[in-house]
Protein backbone atom coordinates (compact mmCIF):
# COMPACT_ATOMS: atom_id res chain seq x y z
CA UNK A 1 27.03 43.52 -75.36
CA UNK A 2 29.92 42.79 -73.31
CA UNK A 3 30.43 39.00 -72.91
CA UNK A 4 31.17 39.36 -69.57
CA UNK A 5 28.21 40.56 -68.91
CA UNK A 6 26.33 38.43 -71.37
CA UNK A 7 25.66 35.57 -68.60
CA UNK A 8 24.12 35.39 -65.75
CA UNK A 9 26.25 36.76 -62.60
CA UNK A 10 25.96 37.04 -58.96
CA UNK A 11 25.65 40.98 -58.60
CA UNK A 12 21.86 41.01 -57.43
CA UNK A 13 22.70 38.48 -54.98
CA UNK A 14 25.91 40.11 -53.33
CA UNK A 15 24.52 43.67 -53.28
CA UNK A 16 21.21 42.36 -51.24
CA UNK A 17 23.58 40.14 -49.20
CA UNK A 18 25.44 43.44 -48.01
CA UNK A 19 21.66 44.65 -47.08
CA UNK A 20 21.32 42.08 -44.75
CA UNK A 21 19.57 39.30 -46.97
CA UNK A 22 21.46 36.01 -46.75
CA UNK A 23 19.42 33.31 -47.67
CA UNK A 24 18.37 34.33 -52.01
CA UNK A 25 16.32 32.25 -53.33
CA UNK A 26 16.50 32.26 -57.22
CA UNK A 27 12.52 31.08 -58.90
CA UNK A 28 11.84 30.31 -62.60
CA UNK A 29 9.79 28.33 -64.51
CA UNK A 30 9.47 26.36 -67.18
CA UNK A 31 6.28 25.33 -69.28
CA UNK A 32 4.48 28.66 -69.64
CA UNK A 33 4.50 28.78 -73.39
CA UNK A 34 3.06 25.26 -74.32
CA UNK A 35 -0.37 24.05 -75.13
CA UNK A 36 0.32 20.62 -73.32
CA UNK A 37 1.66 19.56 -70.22
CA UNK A 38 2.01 21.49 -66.87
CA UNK A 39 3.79 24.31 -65.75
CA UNK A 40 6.63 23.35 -63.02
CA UNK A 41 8.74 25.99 -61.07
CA UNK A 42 11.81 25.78 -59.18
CA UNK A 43 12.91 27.78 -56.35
CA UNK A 44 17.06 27.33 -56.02
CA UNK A 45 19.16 28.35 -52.80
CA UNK A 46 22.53 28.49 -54.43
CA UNK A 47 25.97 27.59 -51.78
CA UNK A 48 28.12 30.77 -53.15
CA UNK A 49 31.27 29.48 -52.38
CA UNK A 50 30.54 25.84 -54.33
CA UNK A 51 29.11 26.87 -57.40
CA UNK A 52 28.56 24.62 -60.77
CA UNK A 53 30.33 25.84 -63.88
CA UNK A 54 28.37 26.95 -66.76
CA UNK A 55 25.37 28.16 -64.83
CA UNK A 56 23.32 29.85 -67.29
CA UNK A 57 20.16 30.72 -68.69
CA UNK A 58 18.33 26.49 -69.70
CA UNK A 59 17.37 27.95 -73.39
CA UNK A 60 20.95 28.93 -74.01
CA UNK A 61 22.18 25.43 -73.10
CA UNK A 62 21.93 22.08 -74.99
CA UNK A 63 20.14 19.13 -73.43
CA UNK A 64 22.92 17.41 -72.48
CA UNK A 65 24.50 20.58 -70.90
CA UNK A 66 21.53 21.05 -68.52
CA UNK A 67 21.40 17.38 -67.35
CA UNK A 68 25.05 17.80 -66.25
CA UNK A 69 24.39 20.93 -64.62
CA UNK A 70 21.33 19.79 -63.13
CA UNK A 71 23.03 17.49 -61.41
CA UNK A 72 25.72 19.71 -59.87
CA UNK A 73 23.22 22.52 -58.71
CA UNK A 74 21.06 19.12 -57.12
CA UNK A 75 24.29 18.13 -55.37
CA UNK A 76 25.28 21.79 -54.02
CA UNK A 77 22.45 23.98 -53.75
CA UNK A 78 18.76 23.94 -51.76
CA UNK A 79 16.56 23.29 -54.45
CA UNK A 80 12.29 23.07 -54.61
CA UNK A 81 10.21 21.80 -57.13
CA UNK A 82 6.35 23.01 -57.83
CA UNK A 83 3.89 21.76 -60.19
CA UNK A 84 0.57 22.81 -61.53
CA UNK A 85 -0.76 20.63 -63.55
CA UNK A 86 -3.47 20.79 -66.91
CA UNK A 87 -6.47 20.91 -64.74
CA UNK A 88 -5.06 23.71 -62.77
CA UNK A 89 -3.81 25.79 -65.40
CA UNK A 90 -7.30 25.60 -67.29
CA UNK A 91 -8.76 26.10 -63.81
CA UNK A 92 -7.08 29.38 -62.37
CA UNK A 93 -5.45 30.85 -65.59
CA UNK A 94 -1.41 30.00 -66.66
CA UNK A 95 -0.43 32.75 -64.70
CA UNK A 96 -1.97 32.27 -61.79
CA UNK A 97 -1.19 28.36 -62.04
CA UNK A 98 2.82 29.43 -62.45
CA UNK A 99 2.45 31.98 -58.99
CA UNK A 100 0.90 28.52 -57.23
CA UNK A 101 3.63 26.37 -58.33
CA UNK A 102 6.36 29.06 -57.80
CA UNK A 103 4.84 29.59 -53.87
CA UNK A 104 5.06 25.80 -53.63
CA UNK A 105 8.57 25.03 -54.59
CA UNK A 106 9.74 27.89 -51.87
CA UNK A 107 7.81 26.17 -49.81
CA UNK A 108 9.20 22.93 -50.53
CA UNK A 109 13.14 24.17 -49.84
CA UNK A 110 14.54 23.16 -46.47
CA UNK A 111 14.98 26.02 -45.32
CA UNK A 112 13.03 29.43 -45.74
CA UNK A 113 14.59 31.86 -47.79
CA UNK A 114 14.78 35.90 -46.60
CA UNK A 115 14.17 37.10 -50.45
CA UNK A 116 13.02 35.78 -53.92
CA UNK A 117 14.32 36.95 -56.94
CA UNK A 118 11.62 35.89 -59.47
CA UNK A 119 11.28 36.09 -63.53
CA UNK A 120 9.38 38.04 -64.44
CA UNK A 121 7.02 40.93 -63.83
CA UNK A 122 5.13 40.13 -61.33
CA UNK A 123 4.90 39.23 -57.41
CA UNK A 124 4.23 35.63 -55.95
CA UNK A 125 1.71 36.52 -53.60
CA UNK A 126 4.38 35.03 -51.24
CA UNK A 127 5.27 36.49 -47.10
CA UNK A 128 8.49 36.92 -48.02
CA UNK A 129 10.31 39.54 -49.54
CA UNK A 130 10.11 39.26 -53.64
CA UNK A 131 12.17 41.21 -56.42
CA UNK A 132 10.92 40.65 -59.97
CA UNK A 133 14.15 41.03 -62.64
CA UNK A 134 12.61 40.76 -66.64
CA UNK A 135 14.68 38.23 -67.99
CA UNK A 136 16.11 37.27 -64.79
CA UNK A 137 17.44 33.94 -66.47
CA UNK A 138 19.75 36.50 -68.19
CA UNK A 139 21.07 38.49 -65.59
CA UNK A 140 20.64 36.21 -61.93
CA UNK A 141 23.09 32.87 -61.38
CA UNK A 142 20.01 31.97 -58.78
CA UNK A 143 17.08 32.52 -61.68
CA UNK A 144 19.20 30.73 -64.28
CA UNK A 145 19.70 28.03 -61.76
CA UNK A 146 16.29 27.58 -61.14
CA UNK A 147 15.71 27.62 -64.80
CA UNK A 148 17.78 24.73 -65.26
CA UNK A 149 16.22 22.68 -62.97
CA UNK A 150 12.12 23.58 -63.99
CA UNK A 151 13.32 22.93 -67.56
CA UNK A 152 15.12 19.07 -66.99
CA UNK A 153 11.84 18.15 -64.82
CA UNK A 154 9.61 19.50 -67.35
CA UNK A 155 11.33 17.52 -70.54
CA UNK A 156 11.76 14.42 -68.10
CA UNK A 157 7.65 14.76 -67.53
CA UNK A 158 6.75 15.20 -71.01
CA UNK A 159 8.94 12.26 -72.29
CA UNK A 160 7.38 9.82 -70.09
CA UNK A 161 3.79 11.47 -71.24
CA UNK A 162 5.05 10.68 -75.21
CA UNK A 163 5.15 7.34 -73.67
CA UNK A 164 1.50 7.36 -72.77
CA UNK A 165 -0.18 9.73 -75.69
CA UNK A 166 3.10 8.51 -78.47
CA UNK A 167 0.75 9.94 -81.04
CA UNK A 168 1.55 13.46 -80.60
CA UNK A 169 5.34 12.95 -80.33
CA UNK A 170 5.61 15.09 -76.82
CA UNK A 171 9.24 14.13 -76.53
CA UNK A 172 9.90 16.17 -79.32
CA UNK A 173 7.95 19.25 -79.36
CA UNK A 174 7.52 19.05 -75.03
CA UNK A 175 3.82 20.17 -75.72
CA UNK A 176 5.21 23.99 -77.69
CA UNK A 177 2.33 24.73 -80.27
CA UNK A 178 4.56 23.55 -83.62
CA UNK A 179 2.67 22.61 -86.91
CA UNK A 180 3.36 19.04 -86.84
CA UNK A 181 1.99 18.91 -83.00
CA UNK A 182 -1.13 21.16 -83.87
CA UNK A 183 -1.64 18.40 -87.07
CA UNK A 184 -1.72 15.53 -85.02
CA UNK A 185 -4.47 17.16 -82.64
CA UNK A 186 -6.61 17.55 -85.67
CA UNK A 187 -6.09 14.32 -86.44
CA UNK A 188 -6.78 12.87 -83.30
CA UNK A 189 -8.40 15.48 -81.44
CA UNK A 190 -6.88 16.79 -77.33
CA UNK A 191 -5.72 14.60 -74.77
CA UNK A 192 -6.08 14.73 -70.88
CA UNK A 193 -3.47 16.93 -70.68
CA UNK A 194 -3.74 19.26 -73.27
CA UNK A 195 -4.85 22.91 -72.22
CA UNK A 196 -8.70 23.13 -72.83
CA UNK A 197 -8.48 27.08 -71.91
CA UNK A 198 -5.30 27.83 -74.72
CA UNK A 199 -5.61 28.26 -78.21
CA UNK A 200 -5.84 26.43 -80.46
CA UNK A 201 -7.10 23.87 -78.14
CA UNK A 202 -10.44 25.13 -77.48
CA UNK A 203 -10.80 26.08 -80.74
CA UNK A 204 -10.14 23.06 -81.97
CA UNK A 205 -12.47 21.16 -78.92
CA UNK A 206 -15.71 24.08 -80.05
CA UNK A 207 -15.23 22.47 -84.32
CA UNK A 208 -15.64 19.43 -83.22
């Protein structure tokens, strides 16, 4: 692949601007994948002509990287935060949960956007205008951005829960399914906030 084109860029957001959309709201999320924790989305109104450097997609950066570039998108951009938490997610399903806390971070930016550009495959259930790009962390500055931001608050949540539940070492493995994590819920059994409606929680939950 071209490098040039191996980052995120602004092309989806320039060609709808010249269509009359001005206001682009960028949505991700970040939390889809574990077995612990919630699911938080951010919805990201970038400022075009102030843009952070290095704006790419959170997986592809180190820790450090995206705290620094958190920080810069915070300071330049419109940014909303949603969250669903365990009880939702076990509730409504992990998709549905991540299409309610997508809908409430737009709804949490200052100022209504005229079109989302969401990862993904699927529609928000939102009144305003929605594109879904696969891998739009890949290929949208606005996704990646949001990205960014859903992953810092997500790690920042799940360290202060290692605090609380220390046995199962969430500021390491952020609540992701690894062996060492899925041995220390056998040994101590679920949590509060472990996912009662994923494998291998409810598994786990019915051998007991």
């Amino acid at each position: 692949m071209n490098k040039i084109l191996d980052k995120p860029t602004l092309i989806f957001e320039r060609n709808l601007k010249k269509q009359g959309y001005n206001l682009i709201a960028g949505l991700d999320e970040a939390g889809r994948g574990p077995i612990a924790g919630p699911v938080i989305a951010a919805s990201v109104i970038l400022d075009q002509d102030n843009l952070p450097d290095g704006i790419n997609d959170s997986k592809k950066l180190s820790a450090k990287t995206r705290e620094l570039i958190f920080d810069q998108i915070m300071n330049t951009a419109l940014v909303g935060v949603g969250i669903s938490d365990t009880e939702r997610i076990d509730s409504i399903n992990i998709l549905n949960a991540t299409k309610y806390a997508m809908n409430l971070s737009c709804r949490r930016l200052a100022i209504k956007p005229d079109l989302l550009l969401v990862d993904g495959n699927f529609n928000i259930n939102n009144n305003i205008k929605n594109i879904s790009i696969v891998k739009g962390d890949t290929k949208s500055k606005s996704i990646a951005a949001a990205s960014i931001i859903a992953k810092v608050i997500r790690d920042r949540i799940m360290k202060k829960f290692s605090y609380i539940y220390p046995e199962y070492s969430f500021v390491r493995n952020k609540g992701y399914p690894t062996k060492d994590h899925i041995d220390m819920i056998s040994s101590y059994g679920a949590c509060p906030i472990h996912r009662k409606s994923f494998k291998p929680i409810c598994n786990l939950i019915k051998d007991k």
